[in-house]
PDB file of N, CA and C in Angstrom:
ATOM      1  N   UNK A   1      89.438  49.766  43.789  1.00  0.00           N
ATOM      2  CA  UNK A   1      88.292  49.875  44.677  1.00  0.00           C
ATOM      3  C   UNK A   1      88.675  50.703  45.895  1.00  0.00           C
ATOM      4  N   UNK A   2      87.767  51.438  46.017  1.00  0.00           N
ATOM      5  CA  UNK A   2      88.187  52.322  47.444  1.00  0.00           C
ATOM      6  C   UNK A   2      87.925  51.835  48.517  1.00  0.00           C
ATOM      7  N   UNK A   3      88.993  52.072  49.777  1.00  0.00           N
ATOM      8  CA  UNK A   3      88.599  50.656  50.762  1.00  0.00           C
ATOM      9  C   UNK A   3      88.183  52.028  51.836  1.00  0.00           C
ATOM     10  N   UNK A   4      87.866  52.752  51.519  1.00  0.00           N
ATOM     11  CA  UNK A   4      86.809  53.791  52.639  1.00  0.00           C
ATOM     12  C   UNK A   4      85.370  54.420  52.189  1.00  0.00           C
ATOM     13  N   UNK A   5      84.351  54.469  53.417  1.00  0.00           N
ATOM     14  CA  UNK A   5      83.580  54.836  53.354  1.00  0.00           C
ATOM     15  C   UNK A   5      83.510  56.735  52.879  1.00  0.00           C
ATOM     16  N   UNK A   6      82.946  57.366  52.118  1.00  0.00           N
ATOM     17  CA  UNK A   6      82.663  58.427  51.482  1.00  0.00           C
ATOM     18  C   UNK A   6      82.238  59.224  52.632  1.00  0.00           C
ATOM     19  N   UNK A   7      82.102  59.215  53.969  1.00  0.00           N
ATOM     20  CA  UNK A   7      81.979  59.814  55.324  1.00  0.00           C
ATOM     21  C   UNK A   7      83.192  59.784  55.939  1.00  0.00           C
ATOM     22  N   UNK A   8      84.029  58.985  55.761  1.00  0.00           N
ATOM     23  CA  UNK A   8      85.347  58.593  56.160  1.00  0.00           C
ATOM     24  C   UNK A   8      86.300  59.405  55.188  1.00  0.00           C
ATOM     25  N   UNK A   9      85.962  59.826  54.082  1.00  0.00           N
ATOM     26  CA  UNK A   9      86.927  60.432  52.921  1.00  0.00           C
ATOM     27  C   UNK A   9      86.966  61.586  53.465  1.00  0.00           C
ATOM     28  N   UNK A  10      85.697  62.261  53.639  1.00  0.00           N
ATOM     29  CA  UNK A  10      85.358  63.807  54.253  1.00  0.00           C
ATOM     30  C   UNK A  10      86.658  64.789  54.927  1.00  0.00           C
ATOM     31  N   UNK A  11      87.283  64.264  55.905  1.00  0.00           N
ATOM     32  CA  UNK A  11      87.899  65.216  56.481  1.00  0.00           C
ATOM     33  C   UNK A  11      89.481  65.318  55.774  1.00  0.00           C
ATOM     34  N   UNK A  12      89.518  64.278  55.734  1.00  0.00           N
ATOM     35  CA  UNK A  12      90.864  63.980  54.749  1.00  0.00           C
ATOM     36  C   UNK A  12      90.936  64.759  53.409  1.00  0.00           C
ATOM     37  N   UNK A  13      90.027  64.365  52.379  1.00  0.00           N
ATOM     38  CA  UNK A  13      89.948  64.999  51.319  1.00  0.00           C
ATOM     39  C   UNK A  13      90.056  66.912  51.410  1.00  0.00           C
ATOM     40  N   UNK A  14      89.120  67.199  52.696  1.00  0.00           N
ATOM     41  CA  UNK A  14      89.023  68.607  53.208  1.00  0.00           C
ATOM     42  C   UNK A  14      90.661  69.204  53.281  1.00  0.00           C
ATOM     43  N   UNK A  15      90.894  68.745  54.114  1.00  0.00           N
ATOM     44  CA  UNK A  15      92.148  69.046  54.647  1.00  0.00           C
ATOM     45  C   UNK A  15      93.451  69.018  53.388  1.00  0.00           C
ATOM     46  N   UNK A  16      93.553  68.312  52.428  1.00  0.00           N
ATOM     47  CA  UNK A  16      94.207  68.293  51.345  1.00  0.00           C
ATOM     48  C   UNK A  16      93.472  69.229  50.497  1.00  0.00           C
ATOM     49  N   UNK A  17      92.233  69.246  50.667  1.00  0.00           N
ATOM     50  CA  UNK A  17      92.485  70.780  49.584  1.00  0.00           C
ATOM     51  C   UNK A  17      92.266  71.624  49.680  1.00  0.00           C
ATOM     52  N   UNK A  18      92.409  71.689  51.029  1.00  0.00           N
ATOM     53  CA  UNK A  18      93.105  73.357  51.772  1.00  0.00           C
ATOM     54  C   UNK A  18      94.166  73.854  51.838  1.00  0.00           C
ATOM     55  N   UNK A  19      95.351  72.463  52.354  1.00  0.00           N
ATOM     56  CA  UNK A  19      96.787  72.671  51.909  1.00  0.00           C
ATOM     57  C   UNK A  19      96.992  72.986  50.644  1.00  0.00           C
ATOM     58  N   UNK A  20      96.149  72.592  49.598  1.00  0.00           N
ATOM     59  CA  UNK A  20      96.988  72.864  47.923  1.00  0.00           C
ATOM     60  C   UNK A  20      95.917  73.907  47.711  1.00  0.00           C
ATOM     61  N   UNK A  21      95.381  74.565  48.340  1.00  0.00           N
ATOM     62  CA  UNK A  21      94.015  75.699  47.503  1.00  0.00           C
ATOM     63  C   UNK A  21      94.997  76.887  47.432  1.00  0.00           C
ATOM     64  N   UNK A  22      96.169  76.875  47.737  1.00  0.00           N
ATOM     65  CA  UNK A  22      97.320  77.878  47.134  1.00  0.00           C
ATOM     66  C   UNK A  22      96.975  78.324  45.523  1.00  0.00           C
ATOM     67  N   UNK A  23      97.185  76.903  45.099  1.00  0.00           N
ATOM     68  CA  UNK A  23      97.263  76.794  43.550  1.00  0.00           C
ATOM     69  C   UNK A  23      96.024  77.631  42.967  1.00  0.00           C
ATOM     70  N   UNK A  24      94.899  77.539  43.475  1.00  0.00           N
ATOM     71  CA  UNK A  24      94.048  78.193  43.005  1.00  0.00           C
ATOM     72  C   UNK A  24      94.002  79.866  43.062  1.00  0.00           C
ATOM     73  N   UNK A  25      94.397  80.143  44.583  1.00  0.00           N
ATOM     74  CA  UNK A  25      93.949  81.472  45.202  1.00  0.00           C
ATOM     75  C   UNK A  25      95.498  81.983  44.585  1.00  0.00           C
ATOM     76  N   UNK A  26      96.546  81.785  43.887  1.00  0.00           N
ATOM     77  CA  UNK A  26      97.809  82.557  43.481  1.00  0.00           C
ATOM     78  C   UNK A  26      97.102  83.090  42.355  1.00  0.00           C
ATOM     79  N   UNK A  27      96.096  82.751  41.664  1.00  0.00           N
ATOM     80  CA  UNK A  27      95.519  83.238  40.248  1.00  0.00           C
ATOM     81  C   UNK A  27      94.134  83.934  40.724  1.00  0.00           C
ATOM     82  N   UNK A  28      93.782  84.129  41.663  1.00  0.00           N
ATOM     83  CA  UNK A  28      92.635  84.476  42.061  1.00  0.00           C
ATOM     84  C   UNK A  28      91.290  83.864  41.950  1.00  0.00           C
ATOM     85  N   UNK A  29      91.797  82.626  41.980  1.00  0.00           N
ATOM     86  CA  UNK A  29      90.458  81.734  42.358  1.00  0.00           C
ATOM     87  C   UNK A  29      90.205  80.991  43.515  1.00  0.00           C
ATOM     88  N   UNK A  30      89.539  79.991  43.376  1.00  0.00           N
ATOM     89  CA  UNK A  30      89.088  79.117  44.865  1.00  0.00           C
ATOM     90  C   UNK A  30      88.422  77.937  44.379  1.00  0.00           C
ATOM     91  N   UNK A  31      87.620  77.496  45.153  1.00  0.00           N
ATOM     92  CA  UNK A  31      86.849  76.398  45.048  1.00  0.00           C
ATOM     93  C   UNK A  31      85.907  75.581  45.940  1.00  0.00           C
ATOM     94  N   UNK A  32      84.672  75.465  46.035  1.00  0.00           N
ATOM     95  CA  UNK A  32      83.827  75.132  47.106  1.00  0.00           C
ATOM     96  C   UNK A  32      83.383  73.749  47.274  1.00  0.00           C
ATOM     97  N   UNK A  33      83.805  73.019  47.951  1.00  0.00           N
ATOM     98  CA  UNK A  33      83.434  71.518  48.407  1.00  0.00           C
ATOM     99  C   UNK A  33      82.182  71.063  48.332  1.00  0.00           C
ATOM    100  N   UNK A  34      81.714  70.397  47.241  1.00  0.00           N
ATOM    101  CA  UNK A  34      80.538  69.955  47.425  1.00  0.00           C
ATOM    102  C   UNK A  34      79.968  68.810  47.920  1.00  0.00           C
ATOM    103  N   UNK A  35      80.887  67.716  48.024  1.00  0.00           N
ATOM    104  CA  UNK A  35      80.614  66.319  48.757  1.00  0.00           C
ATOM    105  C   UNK A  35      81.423  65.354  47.591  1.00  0.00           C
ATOM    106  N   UNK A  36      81.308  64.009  48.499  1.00  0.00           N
ATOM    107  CA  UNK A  36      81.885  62.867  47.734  1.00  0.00           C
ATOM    108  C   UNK A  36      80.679  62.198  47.632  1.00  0.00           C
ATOM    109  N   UNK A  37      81.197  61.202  46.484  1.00  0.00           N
ATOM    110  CA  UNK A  37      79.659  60.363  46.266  1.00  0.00           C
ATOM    111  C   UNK A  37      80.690  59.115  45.353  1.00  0.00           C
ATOM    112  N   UNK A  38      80.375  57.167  46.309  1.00  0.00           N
ATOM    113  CA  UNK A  38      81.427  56.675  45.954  1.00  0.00           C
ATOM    114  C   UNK A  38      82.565  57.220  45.327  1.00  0.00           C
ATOM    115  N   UNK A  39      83.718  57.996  46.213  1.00  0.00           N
ATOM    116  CA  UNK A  39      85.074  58.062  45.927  1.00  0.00           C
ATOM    117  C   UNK A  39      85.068  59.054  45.121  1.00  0.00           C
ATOM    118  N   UNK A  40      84.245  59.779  44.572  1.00  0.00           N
ATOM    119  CA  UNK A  40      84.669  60.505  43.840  1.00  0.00           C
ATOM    120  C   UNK A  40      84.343  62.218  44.631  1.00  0.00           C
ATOM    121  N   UNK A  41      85.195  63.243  44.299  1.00  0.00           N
ATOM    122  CA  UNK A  41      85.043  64.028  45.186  1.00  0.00           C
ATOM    123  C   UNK A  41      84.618  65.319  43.774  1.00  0.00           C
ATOM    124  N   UNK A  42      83.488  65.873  44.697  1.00  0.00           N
ATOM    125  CA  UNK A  42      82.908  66.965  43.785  1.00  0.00           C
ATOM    126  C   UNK A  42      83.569  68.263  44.479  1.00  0.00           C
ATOM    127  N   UNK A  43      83.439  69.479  43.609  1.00  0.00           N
ATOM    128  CA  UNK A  43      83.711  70.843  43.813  1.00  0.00           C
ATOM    129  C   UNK A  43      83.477  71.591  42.743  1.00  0.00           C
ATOM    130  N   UNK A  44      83.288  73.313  43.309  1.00  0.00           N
ATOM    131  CA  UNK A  44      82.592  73.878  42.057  1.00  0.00           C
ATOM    132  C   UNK A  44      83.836  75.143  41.964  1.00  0.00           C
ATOM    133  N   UNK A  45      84.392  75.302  41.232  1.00  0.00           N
ATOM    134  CA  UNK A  45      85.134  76.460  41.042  1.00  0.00           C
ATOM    135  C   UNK A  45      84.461  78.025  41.021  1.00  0.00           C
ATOM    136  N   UNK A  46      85.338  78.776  41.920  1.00  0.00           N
ATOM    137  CA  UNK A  46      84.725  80.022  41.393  1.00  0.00           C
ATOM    138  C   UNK A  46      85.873  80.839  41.403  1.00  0.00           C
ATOM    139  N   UNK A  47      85.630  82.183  40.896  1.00  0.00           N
ATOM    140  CA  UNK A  47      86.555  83.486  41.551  1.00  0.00           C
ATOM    141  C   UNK A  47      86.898  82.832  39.757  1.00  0.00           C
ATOM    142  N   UNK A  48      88.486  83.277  39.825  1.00  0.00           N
ATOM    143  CA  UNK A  48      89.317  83.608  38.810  1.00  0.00           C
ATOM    144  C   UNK A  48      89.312  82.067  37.643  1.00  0.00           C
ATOM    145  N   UNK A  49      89.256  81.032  38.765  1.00  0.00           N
ATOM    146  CA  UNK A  49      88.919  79.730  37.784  1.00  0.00           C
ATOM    147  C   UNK A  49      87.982  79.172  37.300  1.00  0.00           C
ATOM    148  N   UNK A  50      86.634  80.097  38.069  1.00  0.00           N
ATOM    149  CA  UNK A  50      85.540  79.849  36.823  1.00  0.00           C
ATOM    150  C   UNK A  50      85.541  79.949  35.075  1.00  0.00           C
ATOM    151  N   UNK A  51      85.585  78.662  34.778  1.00  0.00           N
ATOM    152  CA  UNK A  51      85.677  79.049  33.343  1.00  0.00           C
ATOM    153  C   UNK A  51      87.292  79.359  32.715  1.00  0.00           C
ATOM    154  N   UNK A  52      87.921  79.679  33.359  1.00  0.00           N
ATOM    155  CA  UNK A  52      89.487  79.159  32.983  1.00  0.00           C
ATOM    156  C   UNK A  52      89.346  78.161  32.212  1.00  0.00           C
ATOM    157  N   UNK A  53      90.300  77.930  31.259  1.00  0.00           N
ATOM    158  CA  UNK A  53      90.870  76.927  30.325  1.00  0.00           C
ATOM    159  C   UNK A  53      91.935  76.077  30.791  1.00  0.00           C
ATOM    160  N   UNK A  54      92.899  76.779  31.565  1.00  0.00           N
ATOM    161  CA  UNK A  54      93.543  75.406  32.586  1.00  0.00           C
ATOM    162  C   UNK A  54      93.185  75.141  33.880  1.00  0.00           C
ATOM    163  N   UNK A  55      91.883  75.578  34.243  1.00  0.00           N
ATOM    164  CA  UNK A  55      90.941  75.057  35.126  1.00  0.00           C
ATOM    165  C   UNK A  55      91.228  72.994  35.181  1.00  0.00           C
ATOM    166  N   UNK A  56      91.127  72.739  34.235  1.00  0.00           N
ATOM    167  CA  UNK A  56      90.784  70.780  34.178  1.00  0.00           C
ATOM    168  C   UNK A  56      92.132  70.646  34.211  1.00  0.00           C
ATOM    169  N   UNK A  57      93.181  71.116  34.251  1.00  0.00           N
ATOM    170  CA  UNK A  57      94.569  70.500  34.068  1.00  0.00           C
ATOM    171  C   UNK A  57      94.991  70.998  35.408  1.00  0.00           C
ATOM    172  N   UNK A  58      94.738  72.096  36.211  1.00  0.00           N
ATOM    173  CA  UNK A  58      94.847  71.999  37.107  1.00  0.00           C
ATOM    174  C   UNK A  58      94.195  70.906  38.148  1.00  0.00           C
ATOM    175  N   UNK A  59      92.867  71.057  38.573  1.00  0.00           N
ATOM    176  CA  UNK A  59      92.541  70.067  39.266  1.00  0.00           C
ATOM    177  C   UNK A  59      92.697  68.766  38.476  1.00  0.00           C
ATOM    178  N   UNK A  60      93.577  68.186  37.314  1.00  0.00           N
ATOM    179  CA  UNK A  60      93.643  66.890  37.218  1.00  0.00           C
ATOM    180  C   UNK A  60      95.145  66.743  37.709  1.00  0.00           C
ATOM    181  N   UNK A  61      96.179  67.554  37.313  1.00  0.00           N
ATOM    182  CA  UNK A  61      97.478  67.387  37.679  1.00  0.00           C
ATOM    183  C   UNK A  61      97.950  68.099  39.058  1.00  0.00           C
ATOM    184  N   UNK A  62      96.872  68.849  39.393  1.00  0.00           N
ATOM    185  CA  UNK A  62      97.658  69.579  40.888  1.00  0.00           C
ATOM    186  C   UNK A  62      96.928  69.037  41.751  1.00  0.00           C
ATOM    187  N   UNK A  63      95.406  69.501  41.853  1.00  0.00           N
ATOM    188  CA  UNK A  63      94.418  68.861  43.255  1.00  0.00           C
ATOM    189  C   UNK A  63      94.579  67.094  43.039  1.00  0.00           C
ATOM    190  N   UNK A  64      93.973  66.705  42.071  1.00  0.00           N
ATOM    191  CA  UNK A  64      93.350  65.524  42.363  1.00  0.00           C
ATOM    192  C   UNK A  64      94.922  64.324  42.217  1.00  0.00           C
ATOM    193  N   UNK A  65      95.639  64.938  41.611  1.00  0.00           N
ATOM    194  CA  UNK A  65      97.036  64.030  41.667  1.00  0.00           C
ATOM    195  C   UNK A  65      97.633  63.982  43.177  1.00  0.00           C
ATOM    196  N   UNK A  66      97.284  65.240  43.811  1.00  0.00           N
ATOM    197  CA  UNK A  66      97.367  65.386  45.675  1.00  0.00           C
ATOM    198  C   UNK A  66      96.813  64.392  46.211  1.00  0.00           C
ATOM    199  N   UNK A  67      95.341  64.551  46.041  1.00  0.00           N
ATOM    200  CA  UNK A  67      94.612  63.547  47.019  1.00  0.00           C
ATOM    201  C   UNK A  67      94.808  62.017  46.585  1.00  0.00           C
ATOM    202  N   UNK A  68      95.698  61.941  45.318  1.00  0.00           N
ATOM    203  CA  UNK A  68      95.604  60.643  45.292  1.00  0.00           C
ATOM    204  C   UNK A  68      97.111  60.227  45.887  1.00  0.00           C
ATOM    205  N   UNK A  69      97.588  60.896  45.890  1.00  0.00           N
ATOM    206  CA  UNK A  69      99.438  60.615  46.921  1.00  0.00           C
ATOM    207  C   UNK A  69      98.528  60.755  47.898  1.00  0.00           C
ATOM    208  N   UNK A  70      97.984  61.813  48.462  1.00  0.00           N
ATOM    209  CA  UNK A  70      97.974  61.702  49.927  1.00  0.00           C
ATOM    210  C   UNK A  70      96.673  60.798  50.552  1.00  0.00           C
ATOM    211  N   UNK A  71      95.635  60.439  49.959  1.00  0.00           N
ATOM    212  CA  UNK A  71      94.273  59.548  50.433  1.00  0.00           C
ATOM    213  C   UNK A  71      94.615  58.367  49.554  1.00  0.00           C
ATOM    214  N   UNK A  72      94.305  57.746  48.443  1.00  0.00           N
ATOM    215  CA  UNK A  72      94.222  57.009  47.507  1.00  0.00           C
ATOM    216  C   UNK A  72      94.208  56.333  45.823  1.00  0.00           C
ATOM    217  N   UNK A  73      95.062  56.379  45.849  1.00  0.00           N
ATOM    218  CA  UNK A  73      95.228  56.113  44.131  1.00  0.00           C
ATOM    219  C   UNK A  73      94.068  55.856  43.324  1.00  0.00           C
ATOM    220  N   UNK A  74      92.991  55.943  43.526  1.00  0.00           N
ATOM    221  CA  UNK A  74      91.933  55.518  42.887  1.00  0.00           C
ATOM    222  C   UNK A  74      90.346  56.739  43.701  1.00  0.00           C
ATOM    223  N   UNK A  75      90.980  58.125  44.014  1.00  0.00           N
ATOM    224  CA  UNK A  75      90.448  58.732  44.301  1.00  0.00           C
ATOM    225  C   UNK A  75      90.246  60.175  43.159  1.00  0.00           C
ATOM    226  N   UNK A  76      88.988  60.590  42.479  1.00  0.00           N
ATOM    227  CA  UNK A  76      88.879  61.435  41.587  1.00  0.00           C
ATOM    228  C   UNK A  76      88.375  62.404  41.814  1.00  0.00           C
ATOM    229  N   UNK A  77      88.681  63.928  41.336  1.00  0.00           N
ATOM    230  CA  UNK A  77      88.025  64.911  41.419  1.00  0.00           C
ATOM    231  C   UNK A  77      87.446  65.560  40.111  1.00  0.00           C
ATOM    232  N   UNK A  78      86.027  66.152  40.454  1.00  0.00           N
ATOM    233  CA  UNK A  78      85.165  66.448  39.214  1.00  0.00           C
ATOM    234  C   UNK A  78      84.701  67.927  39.951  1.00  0.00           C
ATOM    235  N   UNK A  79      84.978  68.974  38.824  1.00  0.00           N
ATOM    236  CA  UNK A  79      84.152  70.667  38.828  1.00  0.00           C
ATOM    237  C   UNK A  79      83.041  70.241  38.560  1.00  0.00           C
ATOM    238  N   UNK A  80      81.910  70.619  39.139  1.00  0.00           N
ATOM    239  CA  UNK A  80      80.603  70.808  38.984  1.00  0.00           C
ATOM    240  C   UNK A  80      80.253  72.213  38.693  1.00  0.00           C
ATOM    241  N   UNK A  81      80.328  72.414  37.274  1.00  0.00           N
ATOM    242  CA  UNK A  81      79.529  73.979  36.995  1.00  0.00           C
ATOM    243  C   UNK A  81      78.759  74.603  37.436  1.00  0.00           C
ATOM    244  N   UNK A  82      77.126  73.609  37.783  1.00  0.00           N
ATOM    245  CA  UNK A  82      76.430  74.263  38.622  1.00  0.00           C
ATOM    246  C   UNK A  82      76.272  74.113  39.914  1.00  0.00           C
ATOM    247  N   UNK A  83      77.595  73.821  40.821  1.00  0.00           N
ATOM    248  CA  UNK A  83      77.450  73.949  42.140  1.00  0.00           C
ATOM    249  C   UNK A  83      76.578  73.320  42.870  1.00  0.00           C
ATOM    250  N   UNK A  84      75.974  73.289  43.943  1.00  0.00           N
ATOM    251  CA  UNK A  84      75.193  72.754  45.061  1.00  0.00           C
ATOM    252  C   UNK A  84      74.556  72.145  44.393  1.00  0.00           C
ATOM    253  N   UNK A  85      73.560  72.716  43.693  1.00  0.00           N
ATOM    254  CA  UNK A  85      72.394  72.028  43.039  1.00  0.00           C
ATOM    255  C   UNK A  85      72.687  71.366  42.214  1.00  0.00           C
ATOM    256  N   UNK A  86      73.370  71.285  41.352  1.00  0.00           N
ATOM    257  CA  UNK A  86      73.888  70.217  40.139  1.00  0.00           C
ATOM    258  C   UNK A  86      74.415  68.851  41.020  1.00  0.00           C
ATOM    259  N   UNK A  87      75.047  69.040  42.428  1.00  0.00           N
ATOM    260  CA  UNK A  87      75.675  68.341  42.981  1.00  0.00           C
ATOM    261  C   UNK A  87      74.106  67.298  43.908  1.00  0.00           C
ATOM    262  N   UNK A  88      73.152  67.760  44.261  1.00  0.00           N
ATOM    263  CA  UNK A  88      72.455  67.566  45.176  1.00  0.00           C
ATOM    264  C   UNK A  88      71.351  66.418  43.924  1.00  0.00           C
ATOM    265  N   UNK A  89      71.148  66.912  42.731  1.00  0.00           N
ATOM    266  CA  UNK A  89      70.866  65.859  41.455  1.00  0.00           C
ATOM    267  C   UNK A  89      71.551  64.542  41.404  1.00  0.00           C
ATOM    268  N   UNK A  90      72.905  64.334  41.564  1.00  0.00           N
ATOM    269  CA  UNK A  90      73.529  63.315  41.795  1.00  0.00           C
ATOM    270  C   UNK A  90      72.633  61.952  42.004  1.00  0.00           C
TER     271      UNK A  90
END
């Protein structure tokens, strides 16, 4: 159970995946923050990792294995294909 509020995750989560957005931008990609929604943290890939094939193994073993050393063991990250709007459906 996550013992923080999803307004409270915000800057933290930010800040960790800015430090590791290396991983992305060395291959020529990125990734755009779309919000958390209970604990779970959305983002939409673009640039070089749109559509990549080790796109999901990255953000499962590089980003989201980060935020869970550095915020919470029980904190997840999910690509949203269609960005804002797919995210704002939620």
């Amino acid at each position: 159970m996550m013992p923080f509020s999803d307004e409270e995750l915000i800057n933290p989560v930010k800040t960790c995946l800015e430090k590791n957005m290396y991983i992305l931008e060395r291959d020529g990609g990125g990734l755009e923050f779309l919000g958390i929604k209970k604990g779970v943290v959305y983002v939409h890939l673009i640039g070089a990792c749109k559509g990549c094939s080790a796109s999901g193994t990255t953000l499962k073993y590089g980003l989201e294995r980060q935020l869970k050393i550095d915020i919470h063991p029980d904190i997840t990250l999910i690509n949203l294909d269609g960005g804002a709007q797919e995210f704002a459906k939620l």
